[in-house]
Protein backbone atom coordinates (compact mmCIF):
# COMPACT_ATOMS: atom_id res chain seq x y z
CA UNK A 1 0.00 0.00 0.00
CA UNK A 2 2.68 1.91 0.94
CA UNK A 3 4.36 1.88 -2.65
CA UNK A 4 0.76 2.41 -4.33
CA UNK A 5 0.80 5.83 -2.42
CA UNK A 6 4.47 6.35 -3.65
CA UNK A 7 3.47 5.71 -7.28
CA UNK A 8 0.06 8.21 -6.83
CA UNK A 9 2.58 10.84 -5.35
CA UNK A 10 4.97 10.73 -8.34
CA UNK A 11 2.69 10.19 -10.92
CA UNK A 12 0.81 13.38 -9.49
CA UNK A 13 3.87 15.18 -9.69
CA UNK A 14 4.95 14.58 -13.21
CA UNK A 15 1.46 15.67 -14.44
CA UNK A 16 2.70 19.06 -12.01
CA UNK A 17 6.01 19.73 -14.12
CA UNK A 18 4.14 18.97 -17.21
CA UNK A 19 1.27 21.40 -16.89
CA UNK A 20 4.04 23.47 -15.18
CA UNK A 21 6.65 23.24 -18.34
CA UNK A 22 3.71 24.17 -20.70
CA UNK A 23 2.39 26.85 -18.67
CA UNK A 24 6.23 28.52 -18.51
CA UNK A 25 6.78 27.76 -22.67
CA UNK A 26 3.38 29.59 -23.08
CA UNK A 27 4.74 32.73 -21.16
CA UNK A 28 7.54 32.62 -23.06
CA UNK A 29 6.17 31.49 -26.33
CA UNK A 30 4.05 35.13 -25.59
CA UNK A 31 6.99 37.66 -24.63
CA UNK A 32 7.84 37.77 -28.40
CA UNK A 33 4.34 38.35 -29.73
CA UNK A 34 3.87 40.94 -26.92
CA UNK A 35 7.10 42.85 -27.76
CA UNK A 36 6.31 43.04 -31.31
CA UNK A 37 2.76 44.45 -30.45
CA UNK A 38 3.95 46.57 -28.60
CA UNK A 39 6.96 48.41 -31.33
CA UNK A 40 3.75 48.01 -33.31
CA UNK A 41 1.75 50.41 -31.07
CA UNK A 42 4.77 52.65 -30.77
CA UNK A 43 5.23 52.78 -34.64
CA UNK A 44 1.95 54.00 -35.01
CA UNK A 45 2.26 56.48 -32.39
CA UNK A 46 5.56 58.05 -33.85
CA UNK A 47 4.96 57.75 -38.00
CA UNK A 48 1.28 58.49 -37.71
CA UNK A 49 1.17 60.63 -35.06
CA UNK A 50 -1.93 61.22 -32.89
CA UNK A 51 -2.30 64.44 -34.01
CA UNK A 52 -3.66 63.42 -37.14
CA UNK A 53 -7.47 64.94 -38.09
CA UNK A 54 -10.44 62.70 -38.84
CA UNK A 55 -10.88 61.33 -42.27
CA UNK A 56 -14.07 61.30 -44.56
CA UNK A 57 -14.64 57.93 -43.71
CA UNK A 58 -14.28 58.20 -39.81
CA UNK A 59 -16.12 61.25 -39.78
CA UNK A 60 -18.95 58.93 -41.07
CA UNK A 61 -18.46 56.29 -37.96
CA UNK A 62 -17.32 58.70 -35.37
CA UNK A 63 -20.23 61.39 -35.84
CA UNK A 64 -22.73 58.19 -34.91
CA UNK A 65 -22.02 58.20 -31.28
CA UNK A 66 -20.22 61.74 -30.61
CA UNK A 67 -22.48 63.66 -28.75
CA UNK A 68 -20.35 67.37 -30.15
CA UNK A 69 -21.35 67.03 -33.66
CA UNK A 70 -23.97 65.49 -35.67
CA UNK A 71 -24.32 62.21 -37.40
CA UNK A 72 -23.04 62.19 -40.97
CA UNK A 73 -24.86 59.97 -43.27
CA UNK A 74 -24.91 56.49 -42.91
CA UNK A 75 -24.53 54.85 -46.61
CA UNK A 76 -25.97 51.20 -47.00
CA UNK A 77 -22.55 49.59 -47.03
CA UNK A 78 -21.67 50.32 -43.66
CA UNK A 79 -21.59 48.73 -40.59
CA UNK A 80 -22.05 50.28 -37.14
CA UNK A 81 -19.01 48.12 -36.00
CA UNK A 82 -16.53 50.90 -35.83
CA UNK A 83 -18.90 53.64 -34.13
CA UNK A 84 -19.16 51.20 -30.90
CA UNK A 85 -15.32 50.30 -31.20
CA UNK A 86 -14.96 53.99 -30.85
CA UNK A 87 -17.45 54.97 -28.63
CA UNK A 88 -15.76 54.53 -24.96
CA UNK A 89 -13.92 57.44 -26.48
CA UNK A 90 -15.56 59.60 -28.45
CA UNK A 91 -19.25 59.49 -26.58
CA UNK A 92 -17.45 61.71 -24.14
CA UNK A 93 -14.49 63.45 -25.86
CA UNK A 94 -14.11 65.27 -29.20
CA UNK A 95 -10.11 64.89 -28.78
CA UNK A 96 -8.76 63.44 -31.81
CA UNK A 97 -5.14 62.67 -30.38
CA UNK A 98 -7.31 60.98 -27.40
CA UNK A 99 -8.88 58.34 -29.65
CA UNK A 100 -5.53 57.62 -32.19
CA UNK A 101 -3.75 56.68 -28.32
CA UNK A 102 -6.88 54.74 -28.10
CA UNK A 103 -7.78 52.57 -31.11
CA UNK A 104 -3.56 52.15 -30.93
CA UNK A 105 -2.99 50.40 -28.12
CA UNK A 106 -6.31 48.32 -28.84
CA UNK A 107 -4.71 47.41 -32.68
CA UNK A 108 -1.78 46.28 -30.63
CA UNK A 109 -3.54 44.33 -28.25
CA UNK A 110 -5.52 42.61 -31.05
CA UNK A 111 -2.81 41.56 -32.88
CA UNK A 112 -1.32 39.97 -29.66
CA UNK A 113 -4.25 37.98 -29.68
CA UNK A 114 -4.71 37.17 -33.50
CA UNK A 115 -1.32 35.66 -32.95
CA UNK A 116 -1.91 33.72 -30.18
CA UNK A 117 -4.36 31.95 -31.46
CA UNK A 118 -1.50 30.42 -34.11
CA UNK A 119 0.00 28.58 -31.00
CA UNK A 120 0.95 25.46 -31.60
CA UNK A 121 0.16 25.52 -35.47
CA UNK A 122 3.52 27.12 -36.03
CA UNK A 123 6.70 28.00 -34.27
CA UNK A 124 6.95 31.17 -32.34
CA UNK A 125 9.61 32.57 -34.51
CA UNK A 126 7.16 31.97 -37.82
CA UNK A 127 4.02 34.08 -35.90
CA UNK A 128 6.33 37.11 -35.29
CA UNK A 129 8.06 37.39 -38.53
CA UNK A 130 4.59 37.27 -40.18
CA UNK A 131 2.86 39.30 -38.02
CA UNK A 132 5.74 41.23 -38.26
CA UNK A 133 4.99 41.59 -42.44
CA UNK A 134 1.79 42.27 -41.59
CA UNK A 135 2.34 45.16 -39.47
CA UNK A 136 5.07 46.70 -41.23
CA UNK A 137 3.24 47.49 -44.43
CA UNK A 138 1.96 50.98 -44.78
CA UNK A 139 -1.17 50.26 -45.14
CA UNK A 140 -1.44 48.25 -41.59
CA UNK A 141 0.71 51.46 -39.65
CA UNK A 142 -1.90 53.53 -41.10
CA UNK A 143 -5.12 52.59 -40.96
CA UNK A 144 -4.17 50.76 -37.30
CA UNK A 145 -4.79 54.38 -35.18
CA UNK A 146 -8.35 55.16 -37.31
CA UNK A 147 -12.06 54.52 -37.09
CA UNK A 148 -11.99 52.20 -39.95
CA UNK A 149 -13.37 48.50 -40.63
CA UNK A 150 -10.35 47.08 -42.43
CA UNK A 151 -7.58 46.04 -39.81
CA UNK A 152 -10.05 44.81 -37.57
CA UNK A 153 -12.05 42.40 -40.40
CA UNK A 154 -7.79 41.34 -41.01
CA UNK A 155 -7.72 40.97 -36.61
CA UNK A 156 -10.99 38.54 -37.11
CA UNK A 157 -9.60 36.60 -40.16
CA UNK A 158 -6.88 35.61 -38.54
CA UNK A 159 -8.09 34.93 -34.76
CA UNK A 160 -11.08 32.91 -36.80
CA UNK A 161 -8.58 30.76 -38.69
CA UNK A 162 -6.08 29.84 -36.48
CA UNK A 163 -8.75 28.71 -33.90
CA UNK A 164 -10.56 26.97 -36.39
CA UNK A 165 -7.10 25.08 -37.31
CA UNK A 166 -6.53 24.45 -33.49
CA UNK A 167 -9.96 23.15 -32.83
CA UNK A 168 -9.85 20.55 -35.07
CA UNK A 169 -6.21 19.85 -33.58
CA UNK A 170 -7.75 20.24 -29.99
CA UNK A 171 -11.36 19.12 -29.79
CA UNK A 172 -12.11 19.34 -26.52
CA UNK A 173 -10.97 22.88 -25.95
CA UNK A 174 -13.39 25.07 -25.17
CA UNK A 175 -11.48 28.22 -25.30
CA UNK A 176 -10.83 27.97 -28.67
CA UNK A 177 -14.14 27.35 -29.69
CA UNK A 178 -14.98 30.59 -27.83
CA UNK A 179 -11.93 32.36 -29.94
CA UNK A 180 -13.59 30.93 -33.37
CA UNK A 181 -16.67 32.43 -32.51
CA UNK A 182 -15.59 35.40 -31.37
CA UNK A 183 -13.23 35.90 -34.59
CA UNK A 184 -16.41 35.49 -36.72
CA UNK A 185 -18.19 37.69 -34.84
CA UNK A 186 -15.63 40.57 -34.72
CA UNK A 187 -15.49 40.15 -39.01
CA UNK A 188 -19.11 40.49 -39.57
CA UNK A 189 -19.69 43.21 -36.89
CA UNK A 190 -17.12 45.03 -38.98
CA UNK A 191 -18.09 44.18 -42.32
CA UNK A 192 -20.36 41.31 -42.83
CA UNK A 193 -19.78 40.99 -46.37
CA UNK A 194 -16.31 40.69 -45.95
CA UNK A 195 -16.64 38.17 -43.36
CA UNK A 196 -18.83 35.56 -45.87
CA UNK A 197 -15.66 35.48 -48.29
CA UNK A 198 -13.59 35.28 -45.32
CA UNK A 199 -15.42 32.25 -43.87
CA UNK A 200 -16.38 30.62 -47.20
CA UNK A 201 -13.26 28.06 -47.21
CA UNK A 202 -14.17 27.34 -43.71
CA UNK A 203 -17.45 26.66 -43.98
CA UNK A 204 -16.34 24.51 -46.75
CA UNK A 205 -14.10 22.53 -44.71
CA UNK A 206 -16.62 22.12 -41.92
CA UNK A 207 -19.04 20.72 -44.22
CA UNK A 208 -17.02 18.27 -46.16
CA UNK A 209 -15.06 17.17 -43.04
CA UNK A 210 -18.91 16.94 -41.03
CA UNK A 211 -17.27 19.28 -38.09
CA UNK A 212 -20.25 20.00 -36.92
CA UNK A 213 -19.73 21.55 -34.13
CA UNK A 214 -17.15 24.13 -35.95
CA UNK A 215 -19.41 25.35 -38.56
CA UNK A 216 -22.66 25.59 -35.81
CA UNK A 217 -20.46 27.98 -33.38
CA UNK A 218 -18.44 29.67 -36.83
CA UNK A 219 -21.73 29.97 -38.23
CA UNK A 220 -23.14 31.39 -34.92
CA UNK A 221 -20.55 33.92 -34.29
CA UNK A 222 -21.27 35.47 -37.84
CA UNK A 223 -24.91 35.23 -37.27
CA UNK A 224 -24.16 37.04 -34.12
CA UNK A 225 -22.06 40.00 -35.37
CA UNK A 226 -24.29 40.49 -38.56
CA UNK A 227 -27.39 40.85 -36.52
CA UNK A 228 -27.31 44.46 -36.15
CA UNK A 229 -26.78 44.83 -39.46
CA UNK A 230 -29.39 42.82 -40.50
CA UNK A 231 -31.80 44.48 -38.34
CA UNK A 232 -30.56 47.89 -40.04
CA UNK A 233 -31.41 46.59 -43.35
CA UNK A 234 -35.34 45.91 -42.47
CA UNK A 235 -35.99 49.05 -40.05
CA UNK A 236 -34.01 51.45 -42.39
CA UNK A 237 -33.71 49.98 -46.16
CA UNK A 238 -36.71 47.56 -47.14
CA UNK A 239 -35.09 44.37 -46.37
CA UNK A 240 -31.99 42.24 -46.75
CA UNK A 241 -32.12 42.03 -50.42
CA UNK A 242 -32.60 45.94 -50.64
CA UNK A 243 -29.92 46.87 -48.22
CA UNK A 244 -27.15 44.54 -50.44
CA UNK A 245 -28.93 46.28 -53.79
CA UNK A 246 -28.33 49.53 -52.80
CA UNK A 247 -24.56 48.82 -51.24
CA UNK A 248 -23.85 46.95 -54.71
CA UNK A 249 -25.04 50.19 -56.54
CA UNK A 250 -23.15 52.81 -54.25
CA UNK A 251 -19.90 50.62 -55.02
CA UNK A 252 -20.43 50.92 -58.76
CA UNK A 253 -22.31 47.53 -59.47
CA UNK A 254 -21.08 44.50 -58.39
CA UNK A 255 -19.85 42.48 -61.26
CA UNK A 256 -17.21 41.03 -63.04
CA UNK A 257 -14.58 43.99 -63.30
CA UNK A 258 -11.38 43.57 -63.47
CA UNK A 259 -9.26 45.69 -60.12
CA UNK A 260 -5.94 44.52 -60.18
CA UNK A 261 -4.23 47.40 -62.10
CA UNK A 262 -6.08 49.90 -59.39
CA UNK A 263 -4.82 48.01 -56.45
CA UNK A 264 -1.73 47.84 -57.69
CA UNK A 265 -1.86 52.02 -58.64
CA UNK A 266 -2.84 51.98 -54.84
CA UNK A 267 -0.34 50.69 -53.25
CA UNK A 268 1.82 54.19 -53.74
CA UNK A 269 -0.08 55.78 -50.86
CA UNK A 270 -3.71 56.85 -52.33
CA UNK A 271 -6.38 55.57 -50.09
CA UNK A 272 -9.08 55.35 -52.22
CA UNK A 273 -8.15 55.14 -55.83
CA UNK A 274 -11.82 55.87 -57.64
CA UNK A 275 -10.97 56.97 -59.80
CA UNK A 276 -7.95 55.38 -60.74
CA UNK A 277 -6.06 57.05 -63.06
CA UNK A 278 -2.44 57.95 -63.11
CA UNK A 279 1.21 56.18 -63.46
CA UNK A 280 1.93 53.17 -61.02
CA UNK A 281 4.18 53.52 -58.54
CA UNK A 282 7.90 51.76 -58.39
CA UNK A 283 8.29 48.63 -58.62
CA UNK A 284 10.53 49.42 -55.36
CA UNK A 285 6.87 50.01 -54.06
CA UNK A 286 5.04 47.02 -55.85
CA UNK A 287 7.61 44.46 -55.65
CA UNK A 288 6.40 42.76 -52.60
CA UNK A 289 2.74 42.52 -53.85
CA UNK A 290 4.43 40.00 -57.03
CA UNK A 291 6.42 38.20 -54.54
CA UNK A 292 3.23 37.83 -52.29
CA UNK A 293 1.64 34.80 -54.04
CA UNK A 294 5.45 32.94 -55.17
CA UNK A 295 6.09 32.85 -51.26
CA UNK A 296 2.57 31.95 -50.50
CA UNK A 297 2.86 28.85 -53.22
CA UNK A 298 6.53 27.71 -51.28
CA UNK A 299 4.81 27.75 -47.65
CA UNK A 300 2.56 25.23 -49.56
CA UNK A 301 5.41 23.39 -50.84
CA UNK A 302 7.00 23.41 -47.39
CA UNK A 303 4.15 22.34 -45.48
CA UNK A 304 3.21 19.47 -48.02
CA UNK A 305 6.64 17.86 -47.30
CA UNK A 306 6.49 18.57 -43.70
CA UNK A 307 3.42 17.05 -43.88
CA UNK A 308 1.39 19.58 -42.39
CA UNK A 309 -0.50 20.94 -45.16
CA UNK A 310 -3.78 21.94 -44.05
CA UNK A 311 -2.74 24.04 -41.20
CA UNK A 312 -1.26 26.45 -44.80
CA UNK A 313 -4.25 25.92 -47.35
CA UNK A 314 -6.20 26.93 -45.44
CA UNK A 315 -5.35 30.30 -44.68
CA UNK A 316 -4.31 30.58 -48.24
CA UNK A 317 -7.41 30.23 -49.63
CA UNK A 318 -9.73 31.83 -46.94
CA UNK A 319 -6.91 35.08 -48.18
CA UNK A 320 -7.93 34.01 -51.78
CA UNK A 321 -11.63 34.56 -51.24
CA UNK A 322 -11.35 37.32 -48.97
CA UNK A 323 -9.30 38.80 -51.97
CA UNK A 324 -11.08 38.12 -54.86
CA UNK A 325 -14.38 40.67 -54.78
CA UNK A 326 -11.46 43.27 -54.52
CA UNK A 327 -9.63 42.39 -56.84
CA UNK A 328 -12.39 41.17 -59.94
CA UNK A 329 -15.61 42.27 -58.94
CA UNK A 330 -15.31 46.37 -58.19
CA UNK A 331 -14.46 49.19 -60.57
CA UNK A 332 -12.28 51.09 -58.23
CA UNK A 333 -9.53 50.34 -55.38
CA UNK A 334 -8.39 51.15 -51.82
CA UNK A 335 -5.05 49.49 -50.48
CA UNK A 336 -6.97 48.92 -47.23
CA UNK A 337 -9.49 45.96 -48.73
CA UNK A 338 -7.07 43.52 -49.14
CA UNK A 339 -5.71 43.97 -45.16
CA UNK A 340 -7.65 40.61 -44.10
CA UNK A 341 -5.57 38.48 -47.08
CA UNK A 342 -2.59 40.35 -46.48
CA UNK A 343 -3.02 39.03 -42.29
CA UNK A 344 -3.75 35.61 -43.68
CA UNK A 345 -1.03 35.38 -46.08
CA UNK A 346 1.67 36.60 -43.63
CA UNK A 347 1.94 33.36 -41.73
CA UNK A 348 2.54 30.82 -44.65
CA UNK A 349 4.99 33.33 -46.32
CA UNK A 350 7.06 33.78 -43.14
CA UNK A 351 7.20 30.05 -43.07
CA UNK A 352 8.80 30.03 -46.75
CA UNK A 353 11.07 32.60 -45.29
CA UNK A 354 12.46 30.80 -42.31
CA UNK A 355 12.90 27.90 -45.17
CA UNK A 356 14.97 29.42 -47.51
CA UNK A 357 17.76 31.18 -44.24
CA UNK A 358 17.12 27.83 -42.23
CA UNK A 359 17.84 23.90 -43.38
CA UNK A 360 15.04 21.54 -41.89
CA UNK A 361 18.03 20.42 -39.27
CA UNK A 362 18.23 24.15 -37.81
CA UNK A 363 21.62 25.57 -39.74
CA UNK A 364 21.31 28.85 -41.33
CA UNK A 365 22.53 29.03 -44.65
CA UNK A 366 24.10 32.34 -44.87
CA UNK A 367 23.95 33.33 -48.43
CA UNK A 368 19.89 32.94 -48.51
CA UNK A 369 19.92 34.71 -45.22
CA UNK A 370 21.74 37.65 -46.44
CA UNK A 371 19.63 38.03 -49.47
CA UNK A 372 16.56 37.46 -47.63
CA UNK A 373 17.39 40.27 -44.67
CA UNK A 374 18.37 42.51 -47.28
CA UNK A 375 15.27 42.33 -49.47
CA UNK A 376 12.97 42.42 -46.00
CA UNK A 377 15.40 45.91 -45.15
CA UNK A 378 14.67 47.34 -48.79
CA UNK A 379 10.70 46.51 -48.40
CA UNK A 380 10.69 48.04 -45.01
CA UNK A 381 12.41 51.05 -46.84
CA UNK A 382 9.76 51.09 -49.32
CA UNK A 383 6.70 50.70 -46.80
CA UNK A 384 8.07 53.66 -44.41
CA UNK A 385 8.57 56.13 -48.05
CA UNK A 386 4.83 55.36 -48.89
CA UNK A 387 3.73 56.19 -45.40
CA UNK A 388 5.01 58.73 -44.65
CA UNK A 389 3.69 60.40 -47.76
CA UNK A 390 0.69 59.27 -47.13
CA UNK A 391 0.30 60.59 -43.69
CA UNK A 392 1.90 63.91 -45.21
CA UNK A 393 -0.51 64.36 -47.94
CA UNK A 394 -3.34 62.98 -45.19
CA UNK A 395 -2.85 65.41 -42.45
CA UNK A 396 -2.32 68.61 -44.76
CA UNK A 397 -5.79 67.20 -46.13
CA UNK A 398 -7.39 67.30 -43.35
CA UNK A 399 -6.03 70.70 -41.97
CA UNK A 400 -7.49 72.24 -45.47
CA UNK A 401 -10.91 71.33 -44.06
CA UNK A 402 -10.27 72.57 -40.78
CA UNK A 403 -9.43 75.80 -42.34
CA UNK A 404 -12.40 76.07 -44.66
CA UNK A 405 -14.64 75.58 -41.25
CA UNK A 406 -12.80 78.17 -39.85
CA UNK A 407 -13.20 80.74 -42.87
CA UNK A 408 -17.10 79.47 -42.47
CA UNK A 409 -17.29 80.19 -39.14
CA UNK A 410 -16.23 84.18 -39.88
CA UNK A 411 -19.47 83.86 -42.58
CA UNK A 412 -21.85 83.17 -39.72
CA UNK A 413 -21.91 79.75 -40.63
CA UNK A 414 -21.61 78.27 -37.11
CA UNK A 415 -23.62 75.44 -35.48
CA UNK A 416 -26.41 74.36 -35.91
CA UNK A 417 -26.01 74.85 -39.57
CA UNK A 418 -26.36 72.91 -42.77
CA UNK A 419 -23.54 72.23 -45.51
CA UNK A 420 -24.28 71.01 -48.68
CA UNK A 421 -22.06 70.16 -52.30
CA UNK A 422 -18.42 69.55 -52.46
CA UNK A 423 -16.94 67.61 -49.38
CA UNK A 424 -20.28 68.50 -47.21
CA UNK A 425 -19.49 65.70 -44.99
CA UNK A 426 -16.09 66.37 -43.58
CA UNK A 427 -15.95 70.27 -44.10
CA UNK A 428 -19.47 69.85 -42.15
CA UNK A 429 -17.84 67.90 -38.81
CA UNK A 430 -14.96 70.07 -39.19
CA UNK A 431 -17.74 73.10 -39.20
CA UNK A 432 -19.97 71.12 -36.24
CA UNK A 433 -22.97 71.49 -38.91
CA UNK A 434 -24.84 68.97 -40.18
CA UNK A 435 -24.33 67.99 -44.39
CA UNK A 436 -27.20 67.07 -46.97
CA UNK A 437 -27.11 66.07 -50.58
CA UNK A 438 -29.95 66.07 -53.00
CA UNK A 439 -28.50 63.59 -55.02
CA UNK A 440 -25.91 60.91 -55.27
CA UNK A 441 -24.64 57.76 -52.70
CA UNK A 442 -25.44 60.49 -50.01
CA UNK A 443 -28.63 61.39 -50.78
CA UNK A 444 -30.34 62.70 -47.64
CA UNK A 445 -32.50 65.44 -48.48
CA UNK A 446 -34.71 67.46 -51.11
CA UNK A 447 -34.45 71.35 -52.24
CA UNK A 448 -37.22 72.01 -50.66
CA UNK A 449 -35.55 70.92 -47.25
CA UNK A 450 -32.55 72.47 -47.63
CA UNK A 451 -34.75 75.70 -48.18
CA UNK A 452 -36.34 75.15 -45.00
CA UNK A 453 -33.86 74.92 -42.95
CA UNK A 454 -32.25 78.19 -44.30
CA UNK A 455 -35.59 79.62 -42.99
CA UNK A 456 -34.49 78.66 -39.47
CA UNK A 457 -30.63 77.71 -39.38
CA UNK A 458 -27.21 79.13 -41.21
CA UNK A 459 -26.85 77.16 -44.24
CA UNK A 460 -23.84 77.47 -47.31
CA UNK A 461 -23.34 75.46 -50.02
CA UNK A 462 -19.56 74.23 -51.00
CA UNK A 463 -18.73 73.98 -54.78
CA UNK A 464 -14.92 73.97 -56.71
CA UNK A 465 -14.15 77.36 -57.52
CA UNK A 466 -16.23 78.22 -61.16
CA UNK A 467 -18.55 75.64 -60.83
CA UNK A 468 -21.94 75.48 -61.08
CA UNK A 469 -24.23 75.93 -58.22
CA UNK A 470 -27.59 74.26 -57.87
CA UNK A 471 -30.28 75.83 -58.47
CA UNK A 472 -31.60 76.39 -54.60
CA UNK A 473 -28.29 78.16 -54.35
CA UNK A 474 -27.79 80.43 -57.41
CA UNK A 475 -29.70 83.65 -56.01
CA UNK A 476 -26.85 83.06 -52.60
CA UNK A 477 -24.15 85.52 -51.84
CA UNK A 478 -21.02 83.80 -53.41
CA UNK A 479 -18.02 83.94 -51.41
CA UNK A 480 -14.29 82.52 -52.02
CA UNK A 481 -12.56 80.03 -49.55
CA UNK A 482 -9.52 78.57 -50.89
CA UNK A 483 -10.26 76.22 -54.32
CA UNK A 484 -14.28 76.59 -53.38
CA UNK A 485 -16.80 78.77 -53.95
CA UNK A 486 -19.23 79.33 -50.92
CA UNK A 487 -22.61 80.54 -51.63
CA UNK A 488 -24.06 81.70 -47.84
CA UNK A 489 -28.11 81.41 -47.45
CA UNK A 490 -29.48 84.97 -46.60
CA UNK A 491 -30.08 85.06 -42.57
CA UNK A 492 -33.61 83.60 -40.98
């Protein structure tokens, strides 16, 4: 009896050091994924810069919950995701440099998490150096510190895939099925379109493979974060099938159009290329989008022979479908819709990398290494060029419109007000007035309205210098601000 007791004892104890090992390799499996988050956060913070004004687009998201200025428009497209990302900030505070520390650190955090939950599907060198290519593109250091859908749809992808990968690995493991859901969830509360192409492969997988389980809580996760939306579409725009109608016909008519050339004219630093005309950039700038797909095809090769293939397909071709509407089905082009492939394809092609410096027996081969750490220095070269243009040509931008509101505040214009015609919506926030259009993917209000409210409120109408006015606005004292010409409603 004695010795039975003995046996308990040590056998208890090994299962200690075990869960104890594990428990230490996660911590230290983490400390590189946290340290890269965090030079991500700081990147952001020092190439961006807080102080950076609001763009057209998060005017649109922010305006829904700030109580200092009104709501903007809200276009069929768009999903109220962003707004309650942003609103623990900016339901109480109007300070710009406030919510870029803000939606920073929580970019940083997420891609702490996206990356964790690759653990155990690759090695912990392989999840920094491609979240590593993921956050170093301009694209990612941009958009990370705004009110915008794009990086956190890429967050979802990728917190949605590698669970789904690990729960077929580990079935019992509830946490993971939580982080599958919760990925879903995060894509389609951010753009539920987006998340259906994202999810497509899995869905796939779940069916074929009769996972069950997998596609009921991947399924309810996207059910979950579409809901408002969905809700939206009956209350606001006739139904489901109106709501995706009318988003189809603000983006030009979904269809079989051919995008490539624009994304590729994108990737010099426009956001939205629509549209887009012009010379392409260097091929400094586009080189990495070519070598994108050769790298992605040797992870495949690599994880064929190391006999781990699915855990690489399938990211691969959830980035193919998230890709594709972007690339062959829209007439125009913004470097931001492809973030959620770019996150997916990160992983497999830092796993080609670490095969071409490394042999499978762990001995660096020094020529590939050199070549590979100098074309990874000349990309990061590239990536910093194009953003910091970008955030040049961006926050001069956005200082024009703060301008113009200020020339419209010495008209009278001042809030509440009403701006309507070129730019209505950001010159508007800038302004604190509210903006209407009479026609267009804006379309809010009649003449007759506008007229009305001049009755009671300041209203001005924004046009580019010489153009011409409508015709609610032609009998309005014309004044000049800048490039525009501001026609001022007579006083109530």
């Amino acid at each position: 009896m004695p010795d039975g007791a003995n046996a308990i004892l040590v056998r208890r104890r090994r299962r200690e050091q075990a869960a104890g090992s594990r428990s230490t390799g996660k911590v230290r499996g983490s400390r590189p994924l946290a340290a890269l988050a965090a030079v991500f956060v700081l990147a952001q913070l020092l190439l961006v810069r807080p102080v950076l004004g609001l763009g057209w687009d998060e005017i649109v998201y922010v305006s829904q919950v700030t109580s200092h200025h009104p709501a903007a428009f809200f276009s069929a497209p768009r999903s109220r995701g962003v707004s309650l990302l942003v609103a623990p900030v900016a339901s109480w505070s109007s300070s710009v440099p406030l919510l870029r520390v803000y939606l920073a650190l929580l970019s940083g955090v997420a891609l702490f998490l996206a990356l964790r939950a690759w653990r155990g599907l690759f090695p912990t060198r392989v999840l920094v150096v491609g979240g590593a290519l993921f956050a170093s593109l301009w694209m990612t250091l941009f958009y990370g510190p705004q009110a915008m859908p794009n990086y956190w749809v890429a967050i979802g992808a990728l917190i949605s895939v590698g669970c789904f990968l690990r729960a077929r690995a580990e079935r019992s493991a509830s946490g993971v099925l939580r982080g599958l859901a919760a990925g879903g969830a995060l894509m389609a509360w951010m753009r539920p379109t987006d998340a259906v192409y994202v999810a497509v492969p899995l869905l796939v997988v779940a069916v074929v493979r009769r996972h069950w389980r997998l596609l009921l809580v991947l399924a309810a996760g996207l059910a979950a974060g579409a809901v408002p939306w969905v809700i939206e579409a009956y209350v606001g725009h006739g139904g489901l099938g109106e709501r995706l109608a009318e988003a189809s016909r603000i983006q030009g008519g979904l269809g079989w159009q051919i995008a490539v050339d624009d994304q590729l004219r994108s990737l010099g630093g426009r956001a939205l290329c629509r549209p887009c005309t012009g010379s392409m950039p260097s091929p400094l700038v586009t080189l990495w989008w070519f070598a994108l797909p050769v790298l992605a095809g040797l992870g495949l090769v690599v994880a064929a022979r190391a006999g781990r293939l699915e855990r690489t397909l399938v990211p691969l071709a959830c980035a193919t479908t998230a890709a594709l509407p972007y690339l062959f089905m829209i007439g125009y082009a913004a470097p931001r819709f492809l973030q959620p492939a770019y996150a997916l394809l990160a992983i497999p092609v830092a796993d080609a990398l670490w095969h071409l410096v490394r042999t499978p027996r762990g001995t660096w081969r020094p020529v590939a290494a050199t070549l590979v750490a100098l074309c990874l220095a000349g990309h990061l070269a590239a990536q910093l060029a194009v953003l910091h243009g970008a955030v040049s040509r961006n926050t001069e931008s956005r200082r024009d419109w703060g301008r113009t509101a200020g020339s419209l505040h010495r008209l009278g214009v001042r809030p509440p007000c009403l701006l309507t015609g070129h730019e209505a919506i950001p010159i508007g926030y800038y302004t604190g007035c509210s903006s209407g259009a009479t026609s267009g993917n804006n379309e809010n209000i009649t003449s007759a309205g506008i007229l009305r409210t001049a009755d009671r409120l300041p209203v001005a109408h924004l046009a580019p210098a010489g153009g011409t006015p409508p015709r609610y606005a032609r009998s309005w004292p014309v004044h000049r601000i800048s490039d525009l010409d501001v026609r001022v409603a007579p006083g109530p």
